[in-house]
N, C-alpha and C. Protein backbone atom coordinates (compact mmCIF):
# COMPACT_ATOMS: atom_id res chain seq x y z
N UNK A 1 0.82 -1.17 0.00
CA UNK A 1 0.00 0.00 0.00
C UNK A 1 0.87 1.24 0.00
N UNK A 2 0.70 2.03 -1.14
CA UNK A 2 1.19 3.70 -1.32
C UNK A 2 0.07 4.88 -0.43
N UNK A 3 0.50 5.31 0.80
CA UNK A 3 -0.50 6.23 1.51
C UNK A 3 0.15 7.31 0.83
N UNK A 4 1.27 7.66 0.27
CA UNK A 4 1.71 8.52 0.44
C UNK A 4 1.59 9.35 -1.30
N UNK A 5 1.18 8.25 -2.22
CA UNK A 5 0.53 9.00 -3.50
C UNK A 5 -0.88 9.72 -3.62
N UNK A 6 -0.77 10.70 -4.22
CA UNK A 6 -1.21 11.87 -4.51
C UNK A 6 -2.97 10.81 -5.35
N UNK A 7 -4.42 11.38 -4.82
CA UNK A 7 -5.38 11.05 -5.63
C UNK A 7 -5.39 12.19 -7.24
N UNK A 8 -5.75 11.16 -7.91
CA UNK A 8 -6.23 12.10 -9.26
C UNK A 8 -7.35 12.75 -8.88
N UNK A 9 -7.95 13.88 -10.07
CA UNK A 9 -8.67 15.04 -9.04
C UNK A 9 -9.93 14.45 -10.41
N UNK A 10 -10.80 14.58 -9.15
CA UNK A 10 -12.51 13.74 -9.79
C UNK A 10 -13.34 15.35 -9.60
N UNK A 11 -13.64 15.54 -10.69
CA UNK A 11 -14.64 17.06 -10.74
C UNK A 11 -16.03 16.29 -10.05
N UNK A 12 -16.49 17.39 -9.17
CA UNK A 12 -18.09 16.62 -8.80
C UNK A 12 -19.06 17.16 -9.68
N UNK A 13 -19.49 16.02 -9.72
CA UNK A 13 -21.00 16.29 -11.03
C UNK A 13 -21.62 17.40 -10.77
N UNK A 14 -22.13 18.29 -11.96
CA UNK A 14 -22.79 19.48 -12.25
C UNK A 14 -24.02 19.06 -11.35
N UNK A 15 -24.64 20.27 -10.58
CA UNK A 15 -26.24 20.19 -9.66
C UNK A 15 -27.07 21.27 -10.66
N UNK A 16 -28.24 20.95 -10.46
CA UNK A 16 -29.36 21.87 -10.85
C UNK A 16 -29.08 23.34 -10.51
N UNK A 17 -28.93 23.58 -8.93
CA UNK A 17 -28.50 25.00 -8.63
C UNK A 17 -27.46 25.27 -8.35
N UNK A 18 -26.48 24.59 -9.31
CA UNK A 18 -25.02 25.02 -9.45
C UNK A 18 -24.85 26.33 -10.10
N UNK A 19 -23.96 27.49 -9.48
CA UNK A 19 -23.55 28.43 -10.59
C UNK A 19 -22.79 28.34 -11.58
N UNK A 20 -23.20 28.94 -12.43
CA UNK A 20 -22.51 28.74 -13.69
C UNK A 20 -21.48 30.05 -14.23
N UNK A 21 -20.55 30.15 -15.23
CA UNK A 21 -19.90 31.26 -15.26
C UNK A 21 -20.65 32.37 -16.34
N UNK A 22 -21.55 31.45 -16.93
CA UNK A 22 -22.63 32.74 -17.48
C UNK A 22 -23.36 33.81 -17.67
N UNK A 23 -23.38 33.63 -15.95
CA UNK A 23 -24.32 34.29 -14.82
C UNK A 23 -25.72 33.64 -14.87
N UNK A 24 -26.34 32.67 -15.40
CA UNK A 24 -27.33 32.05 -14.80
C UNK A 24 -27.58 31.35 -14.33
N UNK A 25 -28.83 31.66 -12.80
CA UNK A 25 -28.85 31.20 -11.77
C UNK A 25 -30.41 31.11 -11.74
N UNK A 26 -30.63 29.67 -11.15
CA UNK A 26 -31.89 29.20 -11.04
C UNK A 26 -32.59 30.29 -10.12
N UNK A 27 -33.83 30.33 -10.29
CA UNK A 27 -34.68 31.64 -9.09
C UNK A 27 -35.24 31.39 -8.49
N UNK A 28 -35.68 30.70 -7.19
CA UNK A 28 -36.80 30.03 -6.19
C UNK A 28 -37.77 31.58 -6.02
N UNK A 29 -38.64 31.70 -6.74
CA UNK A 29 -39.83 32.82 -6.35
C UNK A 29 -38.90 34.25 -5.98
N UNK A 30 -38.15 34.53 -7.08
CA UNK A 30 -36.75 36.00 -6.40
C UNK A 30 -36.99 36.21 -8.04
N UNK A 31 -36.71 37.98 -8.07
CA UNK A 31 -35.99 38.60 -9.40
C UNK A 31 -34.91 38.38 -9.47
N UNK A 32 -34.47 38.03 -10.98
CA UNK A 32 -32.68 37.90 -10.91
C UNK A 32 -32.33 39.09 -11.82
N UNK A 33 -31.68 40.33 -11.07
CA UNK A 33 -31.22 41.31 -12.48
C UNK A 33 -29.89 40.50 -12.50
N UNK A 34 -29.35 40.55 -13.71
CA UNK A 34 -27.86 40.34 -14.40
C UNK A 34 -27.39 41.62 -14.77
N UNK A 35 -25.92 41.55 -14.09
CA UNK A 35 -25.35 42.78 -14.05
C UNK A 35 -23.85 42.60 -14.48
N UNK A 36 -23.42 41.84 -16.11
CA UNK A 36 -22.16 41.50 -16.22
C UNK A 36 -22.09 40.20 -15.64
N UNK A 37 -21.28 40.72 -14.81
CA UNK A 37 -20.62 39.23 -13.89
C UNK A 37 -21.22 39.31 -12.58
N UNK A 38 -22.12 40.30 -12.12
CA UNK A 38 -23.00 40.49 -10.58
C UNK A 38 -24.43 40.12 -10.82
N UNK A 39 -24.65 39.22 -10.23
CA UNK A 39 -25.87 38.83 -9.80
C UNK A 39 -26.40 39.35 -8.74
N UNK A 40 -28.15 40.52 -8.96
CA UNK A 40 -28.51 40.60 -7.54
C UNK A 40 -29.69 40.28 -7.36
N UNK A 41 -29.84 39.40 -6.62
CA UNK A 41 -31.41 39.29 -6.58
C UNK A 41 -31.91 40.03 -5.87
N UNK A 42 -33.48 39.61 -6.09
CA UNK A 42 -34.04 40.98 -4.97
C UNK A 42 -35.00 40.14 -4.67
N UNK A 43 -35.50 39.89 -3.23
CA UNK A 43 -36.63 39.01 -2.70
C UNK A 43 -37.63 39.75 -1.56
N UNK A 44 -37.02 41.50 -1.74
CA UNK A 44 -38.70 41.95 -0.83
C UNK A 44 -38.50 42.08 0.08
N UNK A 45 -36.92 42.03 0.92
CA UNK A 45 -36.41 42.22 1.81
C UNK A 45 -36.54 43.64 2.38
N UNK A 46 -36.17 44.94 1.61
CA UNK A 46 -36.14 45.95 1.48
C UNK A 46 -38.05 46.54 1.62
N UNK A 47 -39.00 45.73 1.76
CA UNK A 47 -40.49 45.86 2.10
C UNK A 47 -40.60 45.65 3.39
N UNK A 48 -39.57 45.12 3.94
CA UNK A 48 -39.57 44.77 5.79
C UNK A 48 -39.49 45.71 6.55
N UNK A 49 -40.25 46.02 7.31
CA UNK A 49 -39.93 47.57 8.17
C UNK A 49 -38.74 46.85 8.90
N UNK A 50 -39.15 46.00 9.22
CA UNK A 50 -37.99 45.33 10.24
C UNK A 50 -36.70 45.32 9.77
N UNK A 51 -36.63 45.04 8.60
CA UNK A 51 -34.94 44.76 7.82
C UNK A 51 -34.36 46.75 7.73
N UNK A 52 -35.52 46.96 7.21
CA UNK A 52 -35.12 48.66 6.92
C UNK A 52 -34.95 49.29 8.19
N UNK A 53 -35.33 48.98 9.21
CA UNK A 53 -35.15 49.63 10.72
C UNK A 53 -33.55 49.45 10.95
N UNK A 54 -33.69 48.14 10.30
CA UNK A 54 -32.28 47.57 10.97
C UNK A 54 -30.92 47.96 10.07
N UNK A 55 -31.36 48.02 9.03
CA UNK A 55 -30.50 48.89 7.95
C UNK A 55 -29.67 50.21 8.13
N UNK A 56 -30.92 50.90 8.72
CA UNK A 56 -31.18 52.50 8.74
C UNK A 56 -29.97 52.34 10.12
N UNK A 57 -30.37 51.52 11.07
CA UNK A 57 -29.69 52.12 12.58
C UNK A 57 -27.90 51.40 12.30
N UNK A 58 -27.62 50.11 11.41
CA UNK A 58 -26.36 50.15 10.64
C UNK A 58 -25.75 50.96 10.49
N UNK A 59 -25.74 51.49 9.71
CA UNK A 59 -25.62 52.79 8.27
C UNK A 59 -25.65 54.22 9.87
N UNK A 60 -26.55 54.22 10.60
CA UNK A 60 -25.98 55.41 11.60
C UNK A 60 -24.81 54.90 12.43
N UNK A 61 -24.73 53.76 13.16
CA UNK A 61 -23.88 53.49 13.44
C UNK A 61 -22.34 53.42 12.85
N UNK A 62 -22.14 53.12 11.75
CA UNK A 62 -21.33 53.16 10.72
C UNK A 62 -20.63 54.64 10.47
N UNK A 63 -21.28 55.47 10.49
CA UNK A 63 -21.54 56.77 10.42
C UNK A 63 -20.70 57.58 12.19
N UNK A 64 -21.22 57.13 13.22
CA UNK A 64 -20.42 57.28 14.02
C UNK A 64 -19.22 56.71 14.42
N UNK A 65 -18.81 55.74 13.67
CA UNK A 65 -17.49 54.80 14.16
C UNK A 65 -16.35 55.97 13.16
N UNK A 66 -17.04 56.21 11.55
CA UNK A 66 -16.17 56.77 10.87
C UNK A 66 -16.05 57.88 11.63
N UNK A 67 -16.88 58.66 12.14
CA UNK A 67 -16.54 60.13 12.36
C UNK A 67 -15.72 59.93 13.60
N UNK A 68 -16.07 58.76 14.62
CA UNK A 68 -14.73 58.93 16.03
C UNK A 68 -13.38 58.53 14.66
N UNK A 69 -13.45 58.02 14.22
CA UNK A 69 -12.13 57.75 13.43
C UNK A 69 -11.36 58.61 12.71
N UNK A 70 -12.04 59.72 12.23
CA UNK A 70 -11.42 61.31 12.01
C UNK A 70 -11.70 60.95 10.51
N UNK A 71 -13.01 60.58 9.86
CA UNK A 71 -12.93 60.30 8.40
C UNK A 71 -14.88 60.81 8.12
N UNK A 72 -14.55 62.60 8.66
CA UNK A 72 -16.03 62.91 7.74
C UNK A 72 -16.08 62.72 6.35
N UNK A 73 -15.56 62.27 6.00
CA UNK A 73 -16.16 62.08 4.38
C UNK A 73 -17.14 60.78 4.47
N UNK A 74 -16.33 59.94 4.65
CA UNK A 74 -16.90 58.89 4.97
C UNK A 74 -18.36 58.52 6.27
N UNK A 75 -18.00 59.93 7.05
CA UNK A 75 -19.52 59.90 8.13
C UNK A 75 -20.84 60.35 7.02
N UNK A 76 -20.11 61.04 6.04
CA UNK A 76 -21.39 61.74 5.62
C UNK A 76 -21.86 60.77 4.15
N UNK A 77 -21.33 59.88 4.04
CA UNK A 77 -21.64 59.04 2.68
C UNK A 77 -22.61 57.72 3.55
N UNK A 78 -22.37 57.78 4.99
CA UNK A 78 -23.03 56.71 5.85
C UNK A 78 -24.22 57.11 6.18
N UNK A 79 -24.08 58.68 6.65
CA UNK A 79 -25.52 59.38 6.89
C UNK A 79 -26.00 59.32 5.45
N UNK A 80 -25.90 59.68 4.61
CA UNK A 80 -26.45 59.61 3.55
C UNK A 80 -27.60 58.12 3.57
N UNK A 81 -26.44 57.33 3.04
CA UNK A 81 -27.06 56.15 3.11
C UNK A 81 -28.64 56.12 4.53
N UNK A 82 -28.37 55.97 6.07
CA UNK A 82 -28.89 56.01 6.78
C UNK A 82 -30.10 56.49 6.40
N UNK A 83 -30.22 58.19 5.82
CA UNK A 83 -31.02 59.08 5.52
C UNK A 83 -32.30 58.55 4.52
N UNK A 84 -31.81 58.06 3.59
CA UNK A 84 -32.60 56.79 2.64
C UNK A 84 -32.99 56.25 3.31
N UNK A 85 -32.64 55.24 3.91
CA UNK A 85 -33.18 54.03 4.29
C UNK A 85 -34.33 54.91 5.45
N UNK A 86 -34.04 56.00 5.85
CA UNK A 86 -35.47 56.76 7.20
C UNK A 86 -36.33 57.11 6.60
N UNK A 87 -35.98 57.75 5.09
CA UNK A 87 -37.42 58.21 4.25
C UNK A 87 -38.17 56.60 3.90
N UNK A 88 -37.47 55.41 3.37
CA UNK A 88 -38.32 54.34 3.31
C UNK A 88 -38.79 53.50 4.23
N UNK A 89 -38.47 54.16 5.36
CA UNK A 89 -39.19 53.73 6.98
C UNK A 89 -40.02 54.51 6.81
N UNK A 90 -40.30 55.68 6.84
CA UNK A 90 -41.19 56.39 7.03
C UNK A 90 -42.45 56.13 5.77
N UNK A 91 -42.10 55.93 4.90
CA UNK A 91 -43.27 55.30 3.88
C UNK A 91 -43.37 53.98 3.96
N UNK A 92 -43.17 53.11 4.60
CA UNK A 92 -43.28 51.68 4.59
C UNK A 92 -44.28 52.17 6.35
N UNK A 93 -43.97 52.83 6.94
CA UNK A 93 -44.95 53.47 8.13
C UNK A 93 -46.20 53.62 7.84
N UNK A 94 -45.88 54.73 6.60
CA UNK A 94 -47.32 55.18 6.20
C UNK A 94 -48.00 54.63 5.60
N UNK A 95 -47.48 53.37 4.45
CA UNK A 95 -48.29 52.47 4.05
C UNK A 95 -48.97 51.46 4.66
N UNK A 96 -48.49 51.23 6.24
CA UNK A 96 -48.83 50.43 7.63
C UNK A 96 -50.36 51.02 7.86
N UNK A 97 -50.08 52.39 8.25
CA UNK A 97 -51.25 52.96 8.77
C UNK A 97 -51.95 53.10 8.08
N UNK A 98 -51.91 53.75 6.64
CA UNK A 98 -53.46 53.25 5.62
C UNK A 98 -53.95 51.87 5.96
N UNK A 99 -53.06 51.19 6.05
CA UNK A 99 -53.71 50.19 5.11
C UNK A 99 -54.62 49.97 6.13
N UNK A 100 -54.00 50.00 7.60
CA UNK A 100 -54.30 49.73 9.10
C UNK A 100 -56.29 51.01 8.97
N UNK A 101 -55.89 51.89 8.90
CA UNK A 101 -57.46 52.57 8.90
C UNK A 101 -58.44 52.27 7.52
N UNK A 102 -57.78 51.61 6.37
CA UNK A 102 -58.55 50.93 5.27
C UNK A 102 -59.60 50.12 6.06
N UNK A 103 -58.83 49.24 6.66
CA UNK A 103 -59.37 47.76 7.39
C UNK A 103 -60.36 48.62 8.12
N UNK A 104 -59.97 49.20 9.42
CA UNK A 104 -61.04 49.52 10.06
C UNK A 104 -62.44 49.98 9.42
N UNK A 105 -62.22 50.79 8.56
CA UNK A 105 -63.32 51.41 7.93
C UNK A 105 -64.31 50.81 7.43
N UNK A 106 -63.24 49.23 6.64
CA UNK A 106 -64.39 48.39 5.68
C UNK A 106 -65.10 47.68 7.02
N UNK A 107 -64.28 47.21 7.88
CA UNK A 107 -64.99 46.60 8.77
C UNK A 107 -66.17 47.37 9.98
N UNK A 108 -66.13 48.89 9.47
CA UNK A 108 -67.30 49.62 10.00
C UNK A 108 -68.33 49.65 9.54
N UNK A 109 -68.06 49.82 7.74
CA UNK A 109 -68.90 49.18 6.65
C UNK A 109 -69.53 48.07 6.81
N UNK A 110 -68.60 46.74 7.21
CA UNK A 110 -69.96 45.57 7.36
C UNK A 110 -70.59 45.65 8.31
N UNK A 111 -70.39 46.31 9.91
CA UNK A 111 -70.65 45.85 10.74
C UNK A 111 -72.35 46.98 10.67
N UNK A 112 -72.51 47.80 9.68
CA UNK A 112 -73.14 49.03 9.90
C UNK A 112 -74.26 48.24 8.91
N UNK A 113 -74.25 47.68 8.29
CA UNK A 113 -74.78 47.55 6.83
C UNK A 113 -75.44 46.31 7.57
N UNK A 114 -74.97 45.26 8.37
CA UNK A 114 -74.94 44.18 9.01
C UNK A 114 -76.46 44.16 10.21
N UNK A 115 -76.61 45.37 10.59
CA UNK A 115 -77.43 46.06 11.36
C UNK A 115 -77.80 46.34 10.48
């Protein structure tokens, strides 16, 4: 017995959701833009108040580490960022509360009509 020779190299068989160097990539219920050689999907993440809350307070934080670090350029390209992500909190808010007094209303509607 040779332990000490080298194995020949066995490629593993191609998968269904293998990447390819084409850029195409299978999509489980996601947009795929193709961007060259960048793939980004987008799956609705950015509709989460929750993800965007959490984005927004990132991006400030980020923003204060650069500025203790003596690099306003960089505080103010973070606020920036931050600043975005508060205007689409604030409309992902306001689309909460319509929708939130829609409901009530229709359901004043049946309950009125119901009587």
């Amino acid at each position: 017995m040779n332990n000490n020779r080298r194995r020949n190299f066995r490629p593993r068989p191609l998968k269904n959701n293998y990447r390819r160097r084409n850029g195409s990539v299978v999509a489980n219920n996601t947009s795929t833009f193709n961007n060259g050689n960048v793939n980004f999907n987008r799956n609705g993440s950015m509709n989460n108040l929750h993800n965007v809350e959490k984005t927004m307070q990132k991006f400030q934080q980020l923003a204060k580490d650069a500025q203790s670090n003596g690099d306003p350029v960089l505080a103010q390209n973070y606020l920036q960022h931050a600043d975005h992500y508060l205007r689409r909190y604030n409309e992902l808010n306001e689309k909460k509360e319509n929708s939130i007094e829609k409901n009530k209303a229709t359901e004043e509607n049946l309950k009125q009509t119901n009587n």
